[in-house]
N, C-alpha and C. Protein backbone atom coordinates (compact mmCIF):
# COMPACT_ATOMS: atom_id res chain seq x y z
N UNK A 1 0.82 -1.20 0.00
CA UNK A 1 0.00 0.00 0.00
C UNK A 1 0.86 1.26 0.00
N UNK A 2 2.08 1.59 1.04
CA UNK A 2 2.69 2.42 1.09
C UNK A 2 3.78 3.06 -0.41
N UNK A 3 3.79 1.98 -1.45
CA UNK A 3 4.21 1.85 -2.67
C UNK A 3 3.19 2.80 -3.67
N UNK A 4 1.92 2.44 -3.80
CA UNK A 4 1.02 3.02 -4.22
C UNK A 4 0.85 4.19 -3.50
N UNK A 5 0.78 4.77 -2.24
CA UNK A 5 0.88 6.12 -2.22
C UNK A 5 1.93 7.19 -2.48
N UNK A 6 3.01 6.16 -2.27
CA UNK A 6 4.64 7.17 -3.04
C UNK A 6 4.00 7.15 -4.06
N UNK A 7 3.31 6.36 -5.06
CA UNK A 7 2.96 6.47 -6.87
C UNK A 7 2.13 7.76 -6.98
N UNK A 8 1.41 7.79 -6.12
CA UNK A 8 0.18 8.85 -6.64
C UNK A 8 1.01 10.21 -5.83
N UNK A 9 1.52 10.08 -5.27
CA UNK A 9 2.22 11.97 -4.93
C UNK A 9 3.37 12.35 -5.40
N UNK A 10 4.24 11.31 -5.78
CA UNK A 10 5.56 11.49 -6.56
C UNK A 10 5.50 11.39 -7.92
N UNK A 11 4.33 11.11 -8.59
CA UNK A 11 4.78 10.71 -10.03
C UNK A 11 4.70 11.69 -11.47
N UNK A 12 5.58 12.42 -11.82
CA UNK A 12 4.92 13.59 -12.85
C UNK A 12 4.26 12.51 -14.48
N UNK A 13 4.18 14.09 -14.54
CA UNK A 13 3.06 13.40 -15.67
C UNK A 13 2.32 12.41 -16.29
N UNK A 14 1.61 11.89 -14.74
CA UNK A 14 0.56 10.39 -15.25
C UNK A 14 -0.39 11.36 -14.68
N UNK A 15 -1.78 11.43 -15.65
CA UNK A 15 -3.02 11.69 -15.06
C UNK A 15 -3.27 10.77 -13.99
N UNK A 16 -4.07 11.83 -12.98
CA UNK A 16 -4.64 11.27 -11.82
C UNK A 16 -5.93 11.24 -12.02
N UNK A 17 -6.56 10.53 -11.75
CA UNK A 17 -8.01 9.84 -11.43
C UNK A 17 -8.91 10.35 -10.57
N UNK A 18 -9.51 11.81 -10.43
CA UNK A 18 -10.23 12.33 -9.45
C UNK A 18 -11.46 11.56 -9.27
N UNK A 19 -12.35 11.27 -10.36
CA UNK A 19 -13.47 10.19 -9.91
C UNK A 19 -14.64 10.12 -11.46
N UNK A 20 -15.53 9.09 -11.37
CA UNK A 20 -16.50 9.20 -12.68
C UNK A 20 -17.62 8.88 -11.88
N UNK A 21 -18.68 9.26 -12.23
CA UNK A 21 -20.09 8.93 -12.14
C UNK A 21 -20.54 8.81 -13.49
N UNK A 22 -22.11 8.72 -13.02
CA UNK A 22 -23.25 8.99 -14.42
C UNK A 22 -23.09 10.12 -14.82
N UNK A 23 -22.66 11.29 -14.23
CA UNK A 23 -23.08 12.48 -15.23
C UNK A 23 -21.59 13.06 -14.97
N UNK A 24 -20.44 12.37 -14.41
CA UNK A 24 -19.41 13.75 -14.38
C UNK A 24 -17.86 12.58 -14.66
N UNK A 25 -16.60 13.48 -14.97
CA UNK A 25 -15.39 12.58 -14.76
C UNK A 25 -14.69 13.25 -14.60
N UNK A 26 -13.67 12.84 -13.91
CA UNK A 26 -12.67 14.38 -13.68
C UNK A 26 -11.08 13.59 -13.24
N UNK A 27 -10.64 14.29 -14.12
CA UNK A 27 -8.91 13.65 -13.49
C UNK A 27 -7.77 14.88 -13.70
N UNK A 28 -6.58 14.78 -13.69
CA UNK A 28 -5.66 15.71 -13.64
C UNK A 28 -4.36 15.66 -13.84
N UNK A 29 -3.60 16.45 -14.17
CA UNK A 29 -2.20 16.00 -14.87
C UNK A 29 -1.54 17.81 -14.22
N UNK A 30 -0.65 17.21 -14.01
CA UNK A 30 0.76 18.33 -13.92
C UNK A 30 1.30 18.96 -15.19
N UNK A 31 1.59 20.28 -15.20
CA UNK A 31 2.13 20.93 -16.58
C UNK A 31 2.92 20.61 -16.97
N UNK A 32 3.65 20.22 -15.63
CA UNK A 32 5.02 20.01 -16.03
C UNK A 32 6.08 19.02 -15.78
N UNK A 33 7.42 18.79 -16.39
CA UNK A 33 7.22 16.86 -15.69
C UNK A 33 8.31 17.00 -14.50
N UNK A 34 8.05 17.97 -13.70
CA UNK A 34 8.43 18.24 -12.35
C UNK A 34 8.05 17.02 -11.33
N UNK A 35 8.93 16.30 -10.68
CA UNK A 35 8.06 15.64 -9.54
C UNK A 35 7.09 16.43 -8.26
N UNK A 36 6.16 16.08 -8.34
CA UNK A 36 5.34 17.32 -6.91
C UNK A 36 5.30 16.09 -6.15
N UNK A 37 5.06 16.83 -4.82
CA UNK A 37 4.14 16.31 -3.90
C UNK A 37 2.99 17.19 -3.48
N UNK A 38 2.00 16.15 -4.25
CA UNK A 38 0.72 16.55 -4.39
C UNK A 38 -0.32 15.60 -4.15
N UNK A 39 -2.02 15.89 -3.66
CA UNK A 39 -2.66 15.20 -3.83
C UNK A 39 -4.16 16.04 -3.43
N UNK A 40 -4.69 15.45 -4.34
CA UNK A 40 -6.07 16.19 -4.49
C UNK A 40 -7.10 15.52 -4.49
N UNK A 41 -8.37 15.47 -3.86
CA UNK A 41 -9.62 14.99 -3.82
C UNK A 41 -10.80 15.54 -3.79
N UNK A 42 -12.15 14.91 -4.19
CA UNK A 42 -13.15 16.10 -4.42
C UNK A 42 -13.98 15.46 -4.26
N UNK A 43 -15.20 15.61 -3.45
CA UNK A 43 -16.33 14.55 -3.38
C UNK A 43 -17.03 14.95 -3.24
N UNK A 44 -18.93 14.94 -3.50
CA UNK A 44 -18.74 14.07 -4.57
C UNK A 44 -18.89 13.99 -5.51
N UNK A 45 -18.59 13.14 -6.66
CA UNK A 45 -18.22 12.91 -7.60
C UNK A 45 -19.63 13.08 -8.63
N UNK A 46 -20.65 13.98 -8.42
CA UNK A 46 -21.85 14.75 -9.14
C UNK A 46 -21.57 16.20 -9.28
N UNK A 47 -22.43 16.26 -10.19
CA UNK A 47 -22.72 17.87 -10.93
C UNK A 47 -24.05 18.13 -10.73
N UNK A 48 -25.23 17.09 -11.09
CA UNK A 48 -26.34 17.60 -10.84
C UNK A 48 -27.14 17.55 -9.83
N UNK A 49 -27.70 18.65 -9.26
CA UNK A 49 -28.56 18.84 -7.93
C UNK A 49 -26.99 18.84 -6.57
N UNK A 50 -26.04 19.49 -6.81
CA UNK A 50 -25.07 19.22 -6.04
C UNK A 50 -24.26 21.20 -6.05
N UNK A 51 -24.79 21.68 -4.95
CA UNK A 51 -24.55 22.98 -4.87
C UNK A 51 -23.32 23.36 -3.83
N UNK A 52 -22.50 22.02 -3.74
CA UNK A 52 -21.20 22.08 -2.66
C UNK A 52 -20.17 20.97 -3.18
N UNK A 53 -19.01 20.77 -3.45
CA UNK A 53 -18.10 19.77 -3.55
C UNK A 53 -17.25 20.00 -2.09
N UNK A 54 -16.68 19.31 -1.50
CA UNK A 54 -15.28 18.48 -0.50
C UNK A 54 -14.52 18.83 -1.04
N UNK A 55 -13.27 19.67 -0.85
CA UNK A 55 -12.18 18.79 -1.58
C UNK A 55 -11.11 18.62 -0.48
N UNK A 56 -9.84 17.91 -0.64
CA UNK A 56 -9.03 17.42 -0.29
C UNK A 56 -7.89 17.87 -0.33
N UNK A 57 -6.94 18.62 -0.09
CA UNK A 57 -5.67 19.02 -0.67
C UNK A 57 -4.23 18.62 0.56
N UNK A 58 -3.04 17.75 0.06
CA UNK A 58 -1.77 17.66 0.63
C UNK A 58 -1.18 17.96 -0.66
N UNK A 59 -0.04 18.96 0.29
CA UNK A 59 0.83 19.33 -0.52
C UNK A 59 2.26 19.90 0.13
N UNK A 60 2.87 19.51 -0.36
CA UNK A 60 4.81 19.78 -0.27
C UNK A 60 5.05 21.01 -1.16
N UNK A 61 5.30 22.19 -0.60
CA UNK A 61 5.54 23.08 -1.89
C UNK A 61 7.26 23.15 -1.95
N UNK A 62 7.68 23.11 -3.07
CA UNK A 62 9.02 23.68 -3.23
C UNK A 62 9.79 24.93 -2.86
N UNK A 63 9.09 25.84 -2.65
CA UNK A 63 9.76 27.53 -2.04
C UNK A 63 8.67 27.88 -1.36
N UNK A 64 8.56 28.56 -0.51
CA UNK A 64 7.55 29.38 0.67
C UNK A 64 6.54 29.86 -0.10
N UNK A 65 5.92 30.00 0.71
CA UNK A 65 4.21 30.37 0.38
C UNK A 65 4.20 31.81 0.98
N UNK A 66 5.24 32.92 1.08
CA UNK A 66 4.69 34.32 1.44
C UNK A 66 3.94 35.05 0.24
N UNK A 67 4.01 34.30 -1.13
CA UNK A 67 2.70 35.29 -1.72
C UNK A 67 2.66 34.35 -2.81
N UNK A 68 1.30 34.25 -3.49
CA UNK A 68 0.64 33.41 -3.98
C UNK A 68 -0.30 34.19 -5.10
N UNK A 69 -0.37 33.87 -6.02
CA UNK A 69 -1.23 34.20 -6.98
C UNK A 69 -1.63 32.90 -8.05
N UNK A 70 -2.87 33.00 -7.77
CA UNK A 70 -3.44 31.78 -8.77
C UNK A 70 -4.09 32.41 -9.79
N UNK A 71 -4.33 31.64 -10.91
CA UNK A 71 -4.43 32.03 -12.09
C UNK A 71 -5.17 30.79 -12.92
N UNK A 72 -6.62 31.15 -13.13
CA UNK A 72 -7.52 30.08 -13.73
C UNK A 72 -7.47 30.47 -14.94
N UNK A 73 -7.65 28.98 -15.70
CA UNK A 73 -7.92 29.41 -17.27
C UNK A 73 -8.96 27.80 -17.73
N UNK A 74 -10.59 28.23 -18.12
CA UNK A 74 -11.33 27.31 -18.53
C UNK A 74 -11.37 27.72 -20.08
N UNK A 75 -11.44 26.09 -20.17
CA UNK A 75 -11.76 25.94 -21.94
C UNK A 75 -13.08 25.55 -21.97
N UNK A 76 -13.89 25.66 -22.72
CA UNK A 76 -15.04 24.80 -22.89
C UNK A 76 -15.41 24.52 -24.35
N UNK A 77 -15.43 22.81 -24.67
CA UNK A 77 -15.19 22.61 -26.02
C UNK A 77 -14.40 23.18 -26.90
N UNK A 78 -13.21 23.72 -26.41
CA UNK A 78 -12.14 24.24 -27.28
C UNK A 78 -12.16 25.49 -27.37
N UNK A 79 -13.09 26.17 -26.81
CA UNK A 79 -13.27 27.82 -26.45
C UNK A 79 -13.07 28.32 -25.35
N UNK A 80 -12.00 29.37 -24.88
CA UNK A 80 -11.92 30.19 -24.07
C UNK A 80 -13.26 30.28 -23.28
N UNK A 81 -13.66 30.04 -22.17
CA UNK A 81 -14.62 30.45 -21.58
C UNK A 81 -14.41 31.58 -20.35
N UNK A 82 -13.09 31.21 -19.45
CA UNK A 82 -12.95 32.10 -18.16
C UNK A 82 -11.68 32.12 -18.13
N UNK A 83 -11.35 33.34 -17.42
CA UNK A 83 -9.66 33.90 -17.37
C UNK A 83 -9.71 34.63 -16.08
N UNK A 84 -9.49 33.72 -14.78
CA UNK A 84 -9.60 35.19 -13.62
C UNK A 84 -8.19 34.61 -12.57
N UNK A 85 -8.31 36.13 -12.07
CA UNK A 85 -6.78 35.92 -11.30
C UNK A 85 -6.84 36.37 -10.21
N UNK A 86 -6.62 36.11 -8.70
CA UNK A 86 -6.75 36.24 -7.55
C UNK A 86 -5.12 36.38 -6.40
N UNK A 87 -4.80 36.99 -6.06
CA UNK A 87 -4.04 37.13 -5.16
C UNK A 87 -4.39 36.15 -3.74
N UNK A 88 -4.10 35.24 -3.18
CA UNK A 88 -4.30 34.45 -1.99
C UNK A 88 -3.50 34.53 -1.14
N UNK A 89 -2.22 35.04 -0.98
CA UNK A 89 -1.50 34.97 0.04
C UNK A 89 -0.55 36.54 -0.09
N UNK A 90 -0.50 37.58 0.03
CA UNK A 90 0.37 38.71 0.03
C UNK A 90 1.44 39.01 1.22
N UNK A 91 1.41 37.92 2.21
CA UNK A 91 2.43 38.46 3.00
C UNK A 91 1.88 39.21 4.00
N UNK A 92 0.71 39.52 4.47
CA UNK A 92 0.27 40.64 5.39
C UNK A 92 -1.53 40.06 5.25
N UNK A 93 -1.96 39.87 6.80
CA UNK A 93 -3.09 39.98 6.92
C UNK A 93 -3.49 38.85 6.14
N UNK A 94 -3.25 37.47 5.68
CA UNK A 94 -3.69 36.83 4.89
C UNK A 94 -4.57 35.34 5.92
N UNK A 95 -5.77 35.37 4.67
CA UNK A 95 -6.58 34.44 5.21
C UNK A 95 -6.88 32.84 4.97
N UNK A 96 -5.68 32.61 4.04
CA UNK A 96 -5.80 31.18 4.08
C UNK A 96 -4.76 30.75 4.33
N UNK A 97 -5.14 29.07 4.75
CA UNK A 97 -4.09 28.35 5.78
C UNK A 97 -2.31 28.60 5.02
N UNK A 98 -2.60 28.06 3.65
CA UNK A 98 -1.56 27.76 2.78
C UNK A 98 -0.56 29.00 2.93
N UNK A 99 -0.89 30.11 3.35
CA UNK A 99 -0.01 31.23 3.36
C UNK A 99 1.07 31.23 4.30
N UNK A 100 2.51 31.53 4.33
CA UNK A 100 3.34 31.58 5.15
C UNK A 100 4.16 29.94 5.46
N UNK A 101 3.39 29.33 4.70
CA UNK A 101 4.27 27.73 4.44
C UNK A 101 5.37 27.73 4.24
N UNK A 102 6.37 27.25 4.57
CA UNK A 102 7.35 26.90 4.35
C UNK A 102 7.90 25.47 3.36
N UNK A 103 9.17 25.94 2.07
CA UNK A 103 9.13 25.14 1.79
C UNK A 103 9.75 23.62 2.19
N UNK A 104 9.09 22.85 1.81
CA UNK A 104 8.63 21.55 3.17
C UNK A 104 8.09 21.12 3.82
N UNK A 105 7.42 22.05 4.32
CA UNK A 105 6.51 21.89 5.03
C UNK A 105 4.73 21.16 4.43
N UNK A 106 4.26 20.25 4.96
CA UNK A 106 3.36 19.99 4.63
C UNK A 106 1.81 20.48 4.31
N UNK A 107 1.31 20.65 3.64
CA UNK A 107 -0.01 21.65 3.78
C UNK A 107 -0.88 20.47 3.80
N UNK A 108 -2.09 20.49 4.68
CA UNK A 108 -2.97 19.55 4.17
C UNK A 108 -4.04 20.13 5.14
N UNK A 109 -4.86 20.39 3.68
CA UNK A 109 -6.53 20.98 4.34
C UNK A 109 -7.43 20.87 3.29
N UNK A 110 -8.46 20.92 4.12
CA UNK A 110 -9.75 20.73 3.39
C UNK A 110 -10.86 22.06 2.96
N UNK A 111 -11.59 22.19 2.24
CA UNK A 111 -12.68 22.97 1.83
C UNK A 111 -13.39 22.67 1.05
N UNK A 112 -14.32 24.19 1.02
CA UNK A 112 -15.76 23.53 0.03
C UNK A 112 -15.54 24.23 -1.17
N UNK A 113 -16.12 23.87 -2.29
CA UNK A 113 -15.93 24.45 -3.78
C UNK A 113 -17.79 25.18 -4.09
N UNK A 114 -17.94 25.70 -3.97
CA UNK A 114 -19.40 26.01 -4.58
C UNK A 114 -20.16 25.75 -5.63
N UNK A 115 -20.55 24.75 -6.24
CA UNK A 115 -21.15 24.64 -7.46
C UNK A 115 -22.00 25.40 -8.28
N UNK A 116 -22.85 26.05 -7.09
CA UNK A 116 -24.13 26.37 -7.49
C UNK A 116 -24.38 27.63 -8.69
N UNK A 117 -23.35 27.90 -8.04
CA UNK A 117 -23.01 29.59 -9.22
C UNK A 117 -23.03 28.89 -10.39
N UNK A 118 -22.78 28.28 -11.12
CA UNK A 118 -22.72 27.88 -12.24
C UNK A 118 -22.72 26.78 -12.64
N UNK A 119 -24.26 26.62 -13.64
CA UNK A 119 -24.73 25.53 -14.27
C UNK A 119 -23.67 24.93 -15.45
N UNK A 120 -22.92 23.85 -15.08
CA UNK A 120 -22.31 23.43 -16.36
C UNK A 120 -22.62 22.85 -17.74
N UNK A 121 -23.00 23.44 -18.85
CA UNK A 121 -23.43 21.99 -20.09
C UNK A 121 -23.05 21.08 -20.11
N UNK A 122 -23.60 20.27 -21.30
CA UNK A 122 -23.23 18.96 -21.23
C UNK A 122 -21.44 19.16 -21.88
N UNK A 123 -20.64 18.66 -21.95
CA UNK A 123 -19.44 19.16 -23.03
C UNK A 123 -17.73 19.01 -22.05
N UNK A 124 -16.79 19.19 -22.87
CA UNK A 124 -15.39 18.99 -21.76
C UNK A 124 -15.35 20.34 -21.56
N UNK A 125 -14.48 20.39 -20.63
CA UNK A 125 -13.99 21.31 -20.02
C UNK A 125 -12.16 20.98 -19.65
N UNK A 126 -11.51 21.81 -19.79
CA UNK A 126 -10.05 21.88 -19.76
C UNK A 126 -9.43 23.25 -18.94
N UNK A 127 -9.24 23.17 -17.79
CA UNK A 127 -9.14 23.92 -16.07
C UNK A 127 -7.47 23.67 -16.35
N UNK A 128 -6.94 25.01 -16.38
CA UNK A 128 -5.56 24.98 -15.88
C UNK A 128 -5.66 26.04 -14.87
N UNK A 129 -5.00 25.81 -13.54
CA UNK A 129 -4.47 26.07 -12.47
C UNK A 129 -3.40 26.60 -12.25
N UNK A 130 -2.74 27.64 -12.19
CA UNK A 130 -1.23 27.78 -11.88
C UNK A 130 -1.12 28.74 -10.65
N UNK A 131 -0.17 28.44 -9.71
CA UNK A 131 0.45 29.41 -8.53
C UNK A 131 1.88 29.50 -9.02
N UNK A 132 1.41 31.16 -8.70
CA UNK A 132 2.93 32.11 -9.06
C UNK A 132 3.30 32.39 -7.50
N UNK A 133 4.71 32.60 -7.30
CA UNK A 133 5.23 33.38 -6.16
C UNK A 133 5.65 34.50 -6.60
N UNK A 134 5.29 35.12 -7.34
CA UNK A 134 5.44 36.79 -7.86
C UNK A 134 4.22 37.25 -8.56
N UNK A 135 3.78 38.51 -8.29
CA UNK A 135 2.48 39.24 -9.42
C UNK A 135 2.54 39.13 -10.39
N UNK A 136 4.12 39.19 -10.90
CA UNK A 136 4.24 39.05 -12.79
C UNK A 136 4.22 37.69 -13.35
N UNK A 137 3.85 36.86 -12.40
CA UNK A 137 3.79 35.52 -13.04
C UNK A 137 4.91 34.85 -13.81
N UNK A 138 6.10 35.27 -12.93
CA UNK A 138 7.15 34.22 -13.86
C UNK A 138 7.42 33.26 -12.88
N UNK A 139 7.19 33.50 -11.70
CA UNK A 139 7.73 32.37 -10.97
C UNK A 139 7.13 31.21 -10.58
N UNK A 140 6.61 30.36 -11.34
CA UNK A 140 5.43 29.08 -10.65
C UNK A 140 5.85 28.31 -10.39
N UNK A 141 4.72 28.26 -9.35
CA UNK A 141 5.08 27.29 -8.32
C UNK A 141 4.29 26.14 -8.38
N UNK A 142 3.25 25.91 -9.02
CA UNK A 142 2.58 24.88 -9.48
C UNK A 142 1.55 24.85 -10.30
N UNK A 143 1.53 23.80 -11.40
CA UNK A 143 0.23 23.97 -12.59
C UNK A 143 -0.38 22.78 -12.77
N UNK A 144 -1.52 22.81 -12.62
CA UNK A 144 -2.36 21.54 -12.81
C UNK A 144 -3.24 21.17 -13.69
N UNK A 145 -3.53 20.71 -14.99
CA UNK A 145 -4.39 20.44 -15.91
C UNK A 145 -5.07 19.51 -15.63
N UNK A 146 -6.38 20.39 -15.34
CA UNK A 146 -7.50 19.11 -14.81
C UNK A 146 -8.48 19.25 -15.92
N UNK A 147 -9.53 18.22 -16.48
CA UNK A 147 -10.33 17.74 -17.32
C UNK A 147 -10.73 17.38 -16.74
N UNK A 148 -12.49 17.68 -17.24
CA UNK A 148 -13.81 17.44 -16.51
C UNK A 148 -14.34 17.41 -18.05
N UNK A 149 -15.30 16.15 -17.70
CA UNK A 149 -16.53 15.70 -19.00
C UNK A 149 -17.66 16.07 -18.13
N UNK A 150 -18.54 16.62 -18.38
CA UNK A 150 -20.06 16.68 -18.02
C UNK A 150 -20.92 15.62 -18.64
N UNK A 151 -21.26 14.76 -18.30
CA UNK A 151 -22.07 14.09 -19.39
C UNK A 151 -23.80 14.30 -19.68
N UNK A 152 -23.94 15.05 -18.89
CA UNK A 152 -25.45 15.67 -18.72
C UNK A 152 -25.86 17.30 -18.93
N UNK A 153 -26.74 17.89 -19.13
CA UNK A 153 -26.59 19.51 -18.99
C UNK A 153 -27.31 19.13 -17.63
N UNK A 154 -26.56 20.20 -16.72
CA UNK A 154 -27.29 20.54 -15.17
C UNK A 154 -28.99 21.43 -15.29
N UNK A 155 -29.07 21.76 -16.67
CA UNK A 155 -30.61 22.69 -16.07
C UNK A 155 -31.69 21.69 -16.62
C-alpha cells in the first residue's frame, strides 16, 4: 500500500483519477514533468442537484508560500470560456491556511468548492491552475491540468 501512495504523490506526468459517475469525470495532470508532492480529492463525484463539492488538498511546496497568486484558465469545447486571477496569500493579513508555508513543510486541508453559481453543459472542459510566487507571473510554483466531462446539462 505504502508503494502506491509514493505512486500517486511522486509521479509527474501520469493523469490522476479524481473520480467518474453517471453524469461527471474528472482527473488531472501536472504541466510540467516536475516531480510534486501533491494530492487532491473532491467529493462528490456529481454535478447535478449538487450545490457544494469536498475537496481534499496535501501538498509539499518547493519555495515558501509568502505570496501566492493563482491564475484560472477554462476551456469549454475548445473555447476560451474564463480567465480570472486572484491574489491568496500577500504576505500581510492573509486568510488562508496555505499562506506563510514553508518550503517543506506539509499543507494539508480541506474545503468547500461552490457549485451552485454555475450551471455546467453537457461538453469537456479543460481547467488549468497555476500558482505564481510573484504578481508578474514568472515564478510558478505549481500547474495543474485538470479535465472534466459533463455528461449531462445541469438545467
Amino acid at each position: 500500500m505504502f508503494g502506491l501512495v509514493f505512486f500517486i504523490l511522486f509521479t509527474p506526468a501520469v493523469s490522476e483519477f479524481l473520480c467518474t459517475s453517471s453524469d461527471l469525470e474528472m482527473s488531472y495532470t501536472f504541466c510540467d514533468s516536475t516531480a510534486h508532492a501533491f494530492m487532491f480529492n473532491l467529493t462528490p463525484c456529481n454535478i447535478i442537484n449538487k450545490s457544494v463539492w469536498k475537496a481534499a488538498l496535501t501538498w509539499i511546496p518547493r519555495s515558501d508560500i509568502t505570496f501566492l497568486k493563482i491564475v484560472f484558465k477554462v476551456w469549454y469545447d475548445g473555447a476560451k470560456a474564463l480567465h480570472w486571477k486572484e491574489v491568496l496569500c500577500s504576505g500581510a493579513d492573509d486568510e488562508y491556511a496555505v499562506c506563510g508555508t514553508l518550503k517543506g513543510e506539509t499543507i494539508a486541508t480541506t474545503f468547500d468548492i461552490k457549485g451552485a453559481r454555475t450551471k455546467f453543459p453537457k461538453g469537456n472542459y479543460n481547467i488549468i491552475v497555476q500558482g505564481f510566487s510573484d504578481d508578474s507571473e514568472n515564478n510558478i510554483v505549481i500547474c495543474l491540468n485538470f479535465t472534466m466531462v459533463v455528461k449531462q446539462d445541469t438545467f
